[in-house]
Protein backbone atom coordinates (compact mmCIF):
# COMPACT_ATOMS: atom_id res chain seq x y z
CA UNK A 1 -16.94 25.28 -3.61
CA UNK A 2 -14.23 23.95 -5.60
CA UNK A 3 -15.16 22.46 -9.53
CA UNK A 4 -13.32 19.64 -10.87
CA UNK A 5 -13.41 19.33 -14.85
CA UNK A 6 -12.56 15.98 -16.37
CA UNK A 7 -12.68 15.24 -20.31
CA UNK A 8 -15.14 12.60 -21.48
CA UNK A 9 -12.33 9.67 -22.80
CA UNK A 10 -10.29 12.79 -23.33
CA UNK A 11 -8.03 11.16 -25.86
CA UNK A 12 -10.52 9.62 -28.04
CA UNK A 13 -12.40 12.98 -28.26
CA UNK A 14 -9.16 14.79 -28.99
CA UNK A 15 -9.43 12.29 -32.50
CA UNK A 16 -13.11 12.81 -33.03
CA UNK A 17 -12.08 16.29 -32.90
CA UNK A 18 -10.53 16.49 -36.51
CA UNK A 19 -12.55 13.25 -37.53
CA UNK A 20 -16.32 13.33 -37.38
CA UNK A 21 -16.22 9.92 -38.65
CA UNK A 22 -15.17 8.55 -35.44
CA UNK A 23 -18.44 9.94 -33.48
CA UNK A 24 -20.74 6.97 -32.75
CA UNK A 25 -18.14 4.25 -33.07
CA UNK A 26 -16.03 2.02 -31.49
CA UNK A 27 -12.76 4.02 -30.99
CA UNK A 28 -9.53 3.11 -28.60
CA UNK A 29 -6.47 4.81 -28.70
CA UNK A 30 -3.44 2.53 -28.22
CA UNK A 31 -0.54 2.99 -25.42
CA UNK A 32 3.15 3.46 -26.94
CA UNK A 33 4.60 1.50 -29.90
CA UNK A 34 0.72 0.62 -30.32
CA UNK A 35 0.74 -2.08 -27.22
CA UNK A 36 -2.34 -1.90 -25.51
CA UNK A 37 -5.68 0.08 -25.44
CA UNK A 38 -5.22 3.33 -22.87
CA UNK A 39 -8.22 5.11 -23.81
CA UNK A 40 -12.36 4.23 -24.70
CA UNK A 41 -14.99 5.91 -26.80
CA UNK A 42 -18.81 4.47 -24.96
CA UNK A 43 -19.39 2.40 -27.80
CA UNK A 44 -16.06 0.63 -27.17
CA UNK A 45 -16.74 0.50 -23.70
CA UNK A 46 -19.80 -1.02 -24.23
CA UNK A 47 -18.36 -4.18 -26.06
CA UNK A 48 -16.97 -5.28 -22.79
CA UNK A 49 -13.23 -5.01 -23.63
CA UNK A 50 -10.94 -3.77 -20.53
CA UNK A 51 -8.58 -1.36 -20.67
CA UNK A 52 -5.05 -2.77 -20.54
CA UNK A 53 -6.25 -5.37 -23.51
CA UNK A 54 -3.29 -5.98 -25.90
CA UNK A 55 -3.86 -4.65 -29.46
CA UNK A 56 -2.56 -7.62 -31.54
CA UNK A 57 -5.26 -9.79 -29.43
CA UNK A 58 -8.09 -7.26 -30.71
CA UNK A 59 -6.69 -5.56 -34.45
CA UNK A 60 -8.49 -8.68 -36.65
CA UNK A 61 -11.77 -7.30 -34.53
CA UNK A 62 -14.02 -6.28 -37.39
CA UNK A 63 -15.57 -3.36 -36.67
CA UNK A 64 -13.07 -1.48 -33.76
CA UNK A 65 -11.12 1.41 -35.00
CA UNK A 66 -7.84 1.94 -33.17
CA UNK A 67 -5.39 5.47 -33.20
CA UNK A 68 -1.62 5.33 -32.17
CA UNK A 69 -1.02 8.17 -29.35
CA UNK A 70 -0.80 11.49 -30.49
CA UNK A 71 0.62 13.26 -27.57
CA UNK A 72 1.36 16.22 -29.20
CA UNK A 73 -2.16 16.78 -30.39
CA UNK A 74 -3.57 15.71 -26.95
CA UNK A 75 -1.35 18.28 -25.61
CA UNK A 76 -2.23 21.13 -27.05
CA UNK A 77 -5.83 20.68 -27.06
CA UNK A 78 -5.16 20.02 -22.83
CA UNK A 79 -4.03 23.47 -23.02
CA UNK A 80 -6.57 25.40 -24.87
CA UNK A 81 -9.30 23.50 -21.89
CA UNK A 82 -7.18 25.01 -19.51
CA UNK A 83 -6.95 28.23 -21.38
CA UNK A 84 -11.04 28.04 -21.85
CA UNK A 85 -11.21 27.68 -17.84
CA UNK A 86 -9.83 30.41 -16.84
CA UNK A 87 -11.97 32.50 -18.71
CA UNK A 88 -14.27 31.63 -15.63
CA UNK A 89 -11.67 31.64 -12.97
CA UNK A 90 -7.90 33.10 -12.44
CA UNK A 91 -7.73 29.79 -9.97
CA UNK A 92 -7.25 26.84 -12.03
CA UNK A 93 -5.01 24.11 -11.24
CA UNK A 94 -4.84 21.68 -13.80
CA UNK A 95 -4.39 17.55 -12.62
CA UNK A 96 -3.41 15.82 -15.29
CA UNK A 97 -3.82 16.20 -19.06
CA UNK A 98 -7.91 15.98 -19.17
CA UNK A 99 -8.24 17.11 -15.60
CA UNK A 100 -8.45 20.43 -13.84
CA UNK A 101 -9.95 22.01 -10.42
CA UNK A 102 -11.36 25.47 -10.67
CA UNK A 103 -12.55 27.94 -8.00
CA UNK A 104 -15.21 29.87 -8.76
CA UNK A 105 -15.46 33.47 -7.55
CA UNK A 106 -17.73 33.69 -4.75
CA UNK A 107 -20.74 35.11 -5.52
CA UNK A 108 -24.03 35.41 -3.29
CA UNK A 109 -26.87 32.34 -4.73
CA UNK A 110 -24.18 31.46 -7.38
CA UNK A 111 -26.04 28.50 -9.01
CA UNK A 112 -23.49 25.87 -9.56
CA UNK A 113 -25.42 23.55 -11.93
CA UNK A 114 -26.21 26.57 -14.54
CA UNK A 115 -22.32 27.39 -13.87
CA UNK A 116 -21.06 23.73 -15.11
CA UNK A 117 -23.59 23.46 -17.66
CA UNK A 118 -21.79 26.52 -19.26
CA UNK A 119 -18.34 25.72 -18.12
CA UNK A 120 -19.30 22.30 -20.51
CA UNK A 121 -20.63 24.00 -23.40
CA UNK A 122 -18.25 26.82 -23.96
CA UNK A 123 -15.81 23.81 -24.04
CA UNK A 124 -17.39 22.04 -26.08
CA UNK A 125 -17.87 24.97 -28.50
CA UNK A 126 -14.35 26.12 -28.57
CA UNK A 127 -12.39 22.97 -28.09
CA UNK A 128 -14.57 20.08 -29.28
CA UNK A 129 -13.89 17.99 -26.22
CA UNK A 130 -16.60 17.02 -23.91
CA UNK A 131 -16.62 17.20 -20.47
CA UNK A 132 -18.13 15.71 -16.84
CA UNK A 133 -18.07 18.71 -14.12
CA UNK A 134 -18.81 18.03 -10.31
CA UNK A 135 -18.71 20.43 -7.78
CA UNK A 136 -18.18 20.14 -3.83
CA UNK A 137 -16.48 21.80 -0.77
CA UNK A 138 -13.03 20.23 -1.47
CA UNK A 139 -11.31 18.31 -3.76
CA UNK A 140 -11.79 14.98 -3.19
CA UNK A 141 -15.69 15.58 -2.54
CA UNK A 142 -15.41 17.19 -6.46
CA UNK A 143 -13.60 14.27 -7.74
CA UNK A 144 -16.30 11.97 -6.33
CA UNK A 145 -18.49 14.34 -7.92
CA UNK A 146 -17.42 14.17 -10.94
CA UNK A 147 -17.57 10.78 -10.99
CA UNK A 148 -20.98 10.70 -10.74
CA UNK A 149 -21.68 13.74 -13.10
CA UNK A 150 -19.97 11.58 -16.15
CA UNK A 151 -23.05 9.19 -16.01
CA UNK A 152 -25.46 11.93 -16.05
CA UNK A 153 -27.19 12.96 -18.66
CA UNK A 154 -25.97 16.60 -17.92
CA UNK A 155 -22.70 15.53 -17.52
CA UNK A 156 -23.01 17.28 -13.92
CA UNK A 157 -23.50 16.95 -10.41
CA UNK A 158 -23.29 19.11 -7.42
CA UNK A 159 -21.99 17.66 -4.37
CA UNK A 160 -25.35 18.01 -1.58
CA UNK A 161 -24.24 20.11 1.51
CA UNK A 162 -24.66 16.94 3.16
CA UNK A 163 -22.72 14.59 1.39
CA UNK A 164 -22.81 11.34 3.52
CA UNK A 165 -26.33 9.80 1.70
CA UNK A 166 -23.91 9.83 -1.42
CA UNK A 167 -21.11 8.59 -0.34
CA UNK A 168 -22.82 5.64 1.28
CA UNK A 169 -23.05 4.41 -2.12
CA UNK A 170 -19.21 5.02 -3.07
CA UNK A 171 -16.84 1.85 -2.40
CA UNK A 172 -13.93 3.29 -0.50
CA UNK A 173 -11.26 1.63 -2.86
CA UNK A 174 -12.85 4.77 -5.24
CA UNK A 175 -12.11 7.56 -2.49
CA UNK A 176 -9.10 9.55 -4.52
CA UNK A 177 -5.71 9.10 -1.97
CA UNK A 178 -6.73 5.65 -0.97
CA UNK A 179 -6.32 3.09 -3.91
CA UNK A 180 -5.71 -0.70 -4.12
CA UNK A 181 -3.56 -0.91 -2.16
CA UNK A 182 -4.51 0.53 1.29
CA UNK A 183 -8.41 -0.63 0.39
CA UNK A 184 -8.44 -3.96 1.27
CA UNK A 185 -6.33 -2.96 4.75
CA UNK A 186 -9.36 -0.15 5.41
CA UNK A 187 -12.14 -3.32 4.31
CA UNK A 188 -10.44 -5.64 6.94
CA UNK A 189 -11.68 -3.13 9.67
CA UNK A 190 -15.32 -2.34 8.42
CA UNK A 191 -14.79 0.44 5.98
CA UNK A 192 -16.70 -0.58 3.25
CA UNK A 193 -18.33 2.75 1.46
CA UNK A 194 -16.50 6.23 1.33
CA UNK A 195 -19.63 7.21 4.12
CA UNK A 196 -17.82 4.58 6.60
CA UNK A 197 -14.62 6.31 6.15
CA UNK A 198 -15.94 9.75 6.58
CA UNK A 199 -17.50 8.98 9.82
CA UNK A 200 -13.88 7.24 11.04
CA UNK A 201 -11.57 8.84 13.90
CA UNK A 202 -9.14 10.65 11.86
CA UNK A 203 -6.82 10.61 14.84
CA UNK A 204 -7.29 6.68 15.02
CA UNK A 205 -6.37 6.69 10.97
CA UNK A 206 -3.78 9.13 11.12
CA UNK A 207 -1.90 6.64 13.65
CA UNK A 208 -2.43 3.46 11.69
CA UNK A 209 -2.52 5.06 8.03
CA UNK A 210 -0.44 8.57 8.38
CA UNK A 211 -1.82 11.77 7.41
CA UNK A 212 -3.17 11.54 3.54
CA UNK A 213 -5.83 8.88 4.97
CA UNK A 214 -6.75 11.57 8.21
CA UNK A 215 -6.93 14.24 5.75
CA UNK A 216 -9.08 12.02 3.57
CA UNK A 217 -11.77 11.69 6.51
CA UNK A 218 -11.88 15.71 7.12
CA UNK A 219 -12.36 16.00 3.12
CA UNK A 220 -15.14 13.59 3.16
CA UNK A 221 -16.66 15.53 5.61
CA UNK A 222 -16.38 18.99 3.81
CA UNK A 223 -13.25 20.19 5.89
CA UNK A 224 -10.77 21.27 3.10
CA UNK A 225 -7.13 20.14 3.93
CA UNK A 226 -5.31 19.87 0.47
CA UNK A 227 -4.20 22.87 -1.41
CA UNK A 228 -2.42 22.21 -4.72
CA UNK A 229 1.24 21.86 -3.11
CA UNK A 230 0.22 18.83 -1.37
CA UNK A 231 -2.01 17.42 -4.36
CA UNK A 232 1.01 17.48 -6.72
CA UNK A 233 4.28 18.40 -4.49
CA UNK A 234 7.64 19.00 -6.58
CA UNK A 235 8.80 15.73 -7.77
CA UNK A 236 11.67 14.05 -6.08
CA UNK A 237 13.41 12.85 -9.36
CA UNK A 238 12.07 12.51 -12.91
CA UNK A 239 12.45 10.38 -15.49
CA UNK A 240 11.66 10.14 -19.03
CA UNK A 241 12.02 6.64 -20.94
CA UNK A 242 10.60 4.64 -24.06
CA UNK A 243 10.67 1.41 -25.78
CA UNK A 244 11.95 1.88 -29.16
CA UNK A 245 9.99 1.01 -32.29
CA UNK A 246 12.37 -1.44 -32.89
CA UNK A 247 15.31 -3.13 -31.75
CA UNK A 248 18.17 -0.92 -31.97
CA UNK A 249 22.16 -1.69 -32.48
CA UNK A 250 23.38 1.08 -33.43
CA UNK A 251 25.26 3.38 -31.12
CA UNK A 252 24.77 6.63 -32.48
CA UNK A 253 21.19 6.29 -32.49
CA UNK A 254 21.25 5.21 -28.74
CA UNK A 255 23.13 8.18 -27.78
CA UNK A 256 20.79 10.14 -30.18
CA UNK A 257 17.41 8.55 -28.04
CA UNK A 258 19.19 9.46 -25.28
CA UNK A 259 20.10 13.42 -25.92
CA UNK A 260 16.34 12.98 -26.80
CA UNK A 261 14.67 11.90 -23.64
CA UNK A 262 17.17 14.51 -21.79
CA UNK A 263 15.55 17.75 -23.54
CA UNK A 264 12.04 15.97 -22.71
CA UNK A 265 13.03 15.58 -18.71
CA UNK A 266 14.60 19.03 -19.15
CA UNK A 267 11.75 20.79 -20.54
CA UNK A 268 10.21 19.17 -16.92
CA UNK A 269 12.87 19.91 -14.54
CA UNK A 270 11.96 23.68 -16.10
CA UNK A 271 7.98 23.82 -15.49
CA UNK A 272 9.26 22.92 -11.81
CA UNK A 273 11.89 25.61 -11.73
CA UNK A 274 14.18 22.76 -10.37
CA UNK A 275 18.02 21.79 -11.36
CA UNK A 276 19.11 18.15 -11.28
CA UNK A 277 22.81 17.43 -9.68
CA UNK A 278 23.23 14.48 -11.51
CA UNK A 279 21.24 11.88 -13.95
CA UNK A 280 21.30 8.00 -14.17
CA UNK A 281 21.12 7.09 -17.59
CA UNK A 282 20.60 3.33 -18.73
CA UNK A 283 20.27 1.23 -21.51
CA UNK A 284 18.15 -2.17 -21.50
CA UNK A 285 18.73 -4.82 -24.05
CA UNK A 286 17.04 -8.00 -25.35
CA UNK A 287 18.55 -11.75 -24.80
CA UNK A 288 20.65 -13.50 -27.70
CA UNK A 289 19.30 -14.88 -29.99
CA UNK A 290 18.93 -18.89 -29.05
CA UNK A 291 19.55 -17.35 -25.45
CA UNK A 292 17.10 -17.81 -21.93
CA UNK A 293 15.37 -14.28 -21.43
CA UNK A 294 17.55 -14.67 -17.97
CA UNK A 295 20.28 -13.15 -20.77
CA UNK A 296 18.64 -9.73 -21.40
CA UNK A 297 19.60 -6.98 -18.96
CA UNK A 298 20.30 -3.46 -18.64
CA UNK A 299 23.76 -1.38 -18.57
CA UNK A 300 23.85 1.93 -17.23
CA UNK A 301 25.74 4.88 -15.80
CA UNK A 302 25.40 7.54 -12.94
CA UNK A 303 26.99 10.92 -13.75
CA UNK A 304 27.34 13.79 -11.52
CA UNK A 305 26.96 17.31 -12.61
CA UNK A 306 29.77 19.61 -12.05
CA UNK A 307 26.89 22.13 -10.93
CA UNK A 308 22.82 21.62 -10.99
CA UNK A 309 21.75 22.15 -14.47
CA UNK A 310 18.16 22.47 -16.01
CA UNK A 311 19.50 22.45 -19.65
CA UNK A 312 19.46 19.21 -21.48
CA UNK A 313 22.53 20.77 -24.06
CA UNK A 314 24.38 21.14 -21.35
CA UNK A 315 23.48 17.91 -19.18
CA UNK A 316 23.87 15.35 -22.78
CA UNK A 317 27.78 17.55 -23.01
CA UNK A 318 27.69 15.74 -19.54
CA UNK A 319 26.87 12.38 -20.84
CA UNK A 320 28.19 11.91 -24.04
CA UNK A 321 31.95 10.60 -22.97
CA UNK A 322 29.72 8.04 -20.12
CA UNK A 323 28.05 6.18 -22.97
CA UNK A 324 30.65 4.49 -25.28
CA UNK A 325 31.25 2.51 -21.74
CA UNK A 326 27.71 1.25 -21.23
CA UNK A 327 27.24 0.32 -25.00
CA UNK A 328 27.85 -3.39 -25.46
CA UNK A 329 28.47 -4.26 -28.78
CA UNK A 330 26.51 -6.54 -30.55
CA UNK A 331 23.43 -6.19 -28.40
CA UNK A 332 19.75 -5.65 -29.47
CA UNK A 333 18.50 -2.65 -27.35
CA UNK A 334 14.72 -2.22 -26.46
CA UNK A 335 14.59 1.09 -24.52
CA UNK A 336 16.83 3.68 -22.94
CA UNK A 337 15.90 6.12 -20.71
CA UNK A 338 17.42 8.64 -17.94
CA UNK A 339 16.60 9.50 -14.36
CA UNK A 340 17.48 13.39 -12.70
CA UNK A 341 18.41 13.20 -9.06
CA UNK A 342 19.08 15.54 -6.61
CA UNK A 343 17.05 17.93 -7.64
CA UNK A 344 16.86 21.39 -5.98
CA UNK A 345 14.51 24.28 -6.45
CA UNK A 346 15.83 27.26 -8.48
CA UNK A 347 14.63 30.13 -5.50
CA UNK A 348 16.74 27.73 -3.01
CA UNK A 349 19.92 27.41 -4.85
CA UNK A 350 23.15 28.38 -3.78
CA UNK A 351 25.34 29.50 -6.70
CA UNK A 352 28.81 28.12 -7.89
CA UNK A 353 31.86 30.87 -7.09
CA UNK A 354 33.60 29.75 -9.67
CA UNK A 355 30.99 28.81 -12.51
CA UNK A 356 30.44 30.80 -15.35
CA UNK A 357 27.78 32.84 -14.76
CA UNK A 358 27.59 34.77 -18.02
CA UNK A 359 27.74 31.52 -20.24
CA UNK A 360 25.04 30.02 -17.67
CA UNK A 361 22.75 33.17 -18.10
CA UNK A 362 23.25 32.59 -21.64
CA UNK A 363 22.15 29.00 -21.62
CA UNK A 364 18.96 30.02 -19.47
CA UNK A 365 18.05 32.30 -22.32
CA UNK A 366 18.56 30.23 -24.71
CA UNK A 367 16.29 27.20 -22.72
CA UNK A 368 13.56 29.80 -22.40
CA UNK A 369 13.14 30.48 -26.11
CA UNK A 370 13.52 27.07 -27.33
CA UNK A 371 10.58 26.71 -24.43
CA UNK A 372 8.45 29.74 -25.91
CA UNK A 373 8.71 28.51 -29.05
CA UNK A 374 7.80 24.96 -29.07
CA UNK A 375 4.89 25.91 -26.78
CA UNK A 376 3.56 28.03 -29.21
CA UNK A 377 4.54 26.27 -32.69
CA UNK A 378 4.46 22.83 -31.13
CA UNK A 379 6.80 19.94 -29.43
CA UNK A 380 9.81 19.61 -31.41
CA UNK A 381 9.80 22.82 -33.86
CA UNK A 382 13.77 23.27 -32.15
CA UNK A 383 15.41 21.29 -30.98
CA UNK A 384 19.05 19.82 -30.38
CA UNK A 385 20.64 18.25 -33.16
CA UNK A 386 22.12 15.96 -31.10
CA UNK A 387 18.62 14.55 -30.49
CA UNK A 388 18.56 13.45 -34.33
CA UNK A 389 16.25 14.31 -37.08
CA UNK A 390 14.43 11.19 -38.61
CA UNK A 391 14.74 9.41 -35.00
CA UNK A 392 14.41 5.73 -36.79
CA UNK A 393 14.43 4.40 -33.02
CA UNK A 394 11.31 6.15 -31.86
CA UNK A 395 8.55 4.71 -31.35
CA UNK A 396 6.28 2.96 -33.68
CA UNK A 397 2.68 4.44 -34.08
CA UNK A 398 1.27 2.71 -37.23
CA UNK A 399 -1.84 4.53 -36.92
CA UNK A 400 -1.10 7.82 -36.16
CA UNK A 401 -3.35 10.71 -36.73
CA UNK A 402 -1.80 14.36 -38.28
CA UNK A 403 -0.58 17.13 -35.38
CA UNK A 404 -3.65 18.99 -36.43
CA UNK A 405 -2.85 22.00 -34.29
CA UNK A 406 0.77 22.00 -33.73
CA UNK A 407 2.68 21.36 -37.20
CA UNK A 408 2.20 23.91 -40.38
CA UNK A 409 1.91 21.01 -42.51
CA UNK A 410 -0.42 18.94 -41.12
CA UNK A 411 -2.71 21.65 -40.45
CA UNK A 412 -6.59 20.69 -41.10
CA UNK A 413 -7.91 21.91 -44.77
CA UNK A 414 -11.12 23.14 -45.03
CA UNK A 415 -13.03 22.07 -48.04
């Protein structure tokens, strides 16, 4: 049986973590430079407002209560969930930010409802954030699972050995791996409920659909087929981008956002112990004043890495002489952002004859740290200077809550 743990509007109860004034009310916590609502508490929820809902058409609402994103409190408390979990399991692969699978050691009778109800409350106890748990023979059984053990009073459900009676009352569109877009395709031919795809020819799918949808059917049926490499393979490319907080001209701070976003996709390209062999970087820009919107646009640059490189100093040395030639003067910039290609795993690559090796070792080591610390002391406690230091183009979060957890000075004061 595998366990899939999902946080309750995870970052709603990160805030109601540090602010018990929050429980009970209408709380949403706003997408970047405060656009649109991303996350729910119930009570919000149960005004009938939809996610995706612009916050200037909702912030003269009497009554709501809205939070900028604090990522950097979100993730740390994602870690100390994951941290929690495998106090109950080595195997835990986490999802996403508020979402994990765990296996449970087998043991003989192991009762899997008394197993989630303490998986929930030692979570609750030592993070604060509340949790639906569902467990099932494979993964997407547990994520249907879960689903249903969020609107539970428990908070959890065990998957039946027989799962079809439940999933007769699951729409396929819901069935994790199939989505919008393939639903109405899989409708068109009959397959209404996740039970009517389960009881499908995976053979017949697998030449109409491809193999995710025939893997779907054996899941459905309790035939495990996805490990973790297939759930989340290695990323292609990766990018990291963000609207500024307002428009920007200057092009020091452009080259400063960019240098920015760089250690960010950096700090990626290292989880995946992958190098990038080159990195599109762009800028995009708003229209003239008096002009169409036809007259905004983007300018941008593709540069090529002498040798793959994890190591955002090293990539922005890169980048720096490209950008004086995509900066337009004169020009109101809304975002910048930068793209890794060719990226190559670090066991798999094939090293340079004639690159320095020592002064590469030395960057590696000096990556790692920078890594070791700002996992421990939080997101930003080193960094690059030429990522800047007040950052007047980042982001604007009006209502943003303190880094409880992650900055000295913010920390919570007990009274």
């Amino acid at each position: 049986m595998v366990g899939l743990v999902d946080g309750n509007n995870f970052f709603v109860s990160c805030e109601r973590v540090f602010d018990f004034s929050l429980e009970g009310k209408p709380v949403a916590v706003l997408s970047n430079n405060d656009g649109c609502v991303i996350s729910r508490s119930n009570e919000f929820k149960a005004l009938q407002i939809p996610m995706g809902t612009p916050y200037f058409q909702l912030r003269d609402r009497k009554g709501l209560i809205f939070k900028s994103s604090n990522y950097e409190l979100y993730g740390d408390l994602s870690r100390r969930v994951i941290a929690t979990l495998h106090h109950f399991s080595p195997q835990v692969e986490q999802y996403s930010v508020d979402e994990a699978f765990i296996h449970l050691p087998h043991q003989e009778g192991l009762d899997f409802f008394a197993a989630g109800q303490k998986i929930r409350s030692t979570i609750l106890k030592w993070v604060g954030i509340p949790c639906g748990v569902g467990f099932a023979a494979t993964k997407t059984l547990a994520k249907i699972a879960n689903h249903i053990g969020k609107k539970q009073p428990s908070g959890i459900f065990v998957m039946p050995d027989n799962p079809l009676p439940v999933l007769d009352r699951i729409p396929v569109g819901e069935v994790w791996g199939i989505g919008r877009r393939l639903a109405p395709k899989l409708l068109s031919m009959g397959i209404v409920t996740a039970r009517n795809l389960a009881e499908r020819n995976p053979e017949d799918l697998h030449r109409r659909f491809g193999v995710t949808v025939a893997k779907t059917v054996q899941e459905l049926r309790g035939i495990p087929m996805l490990d973790m490499e297939e759930v989340e393979p290695p990323p292609q490319s990766i990018t990291c981008s963000k609207s500024f907080g307002r428009p920007v001209t200057d092009f020091d701070e452009l080259a400063e956002s960019v240098a920015h976003f760089l250690a960010q996709a950096s700090v990626r390209l290292r989880s995946h112990r992958q190098r990038a062999a080159g990195v599109n970087v762009y800028f995009q820009y708003y229209p003239e004043y008096g002009a169409s919107a036809q007259n905004g646009g983007f300018s941008g640059t593709t540069v090529a890495l002498e040798h793959p490189s994890n190591s955002g100093i090293a990539i922005m040395k890169a980048v720096r002489p490209k950008l004086r030639g995509i900066f337009i003067e004169g020009r109101r910039y809304k975002k910048s952002g930068v793209v890794f290609f060719g990226l190559e795993s670090d066991r798999n690559r094939q090293l340079d004859l004639f690159a320095d090796q020592e002064s590469d070792e030395r960057m590696d080591r000096l990556n790692s740290a920078m890594d070791m610390i700002n996992r421990r002391f939080g997101k930003d406690t080193v960094f690059s200077l030429a990522e800047g230091i007040e950052r007047a183009w980042s982001m604007r979060r009006d209502l943003l809550t303190p880094c409880y957890t992650t900055r000295w000075n913010e920390l919570p004061v007990v009274k």
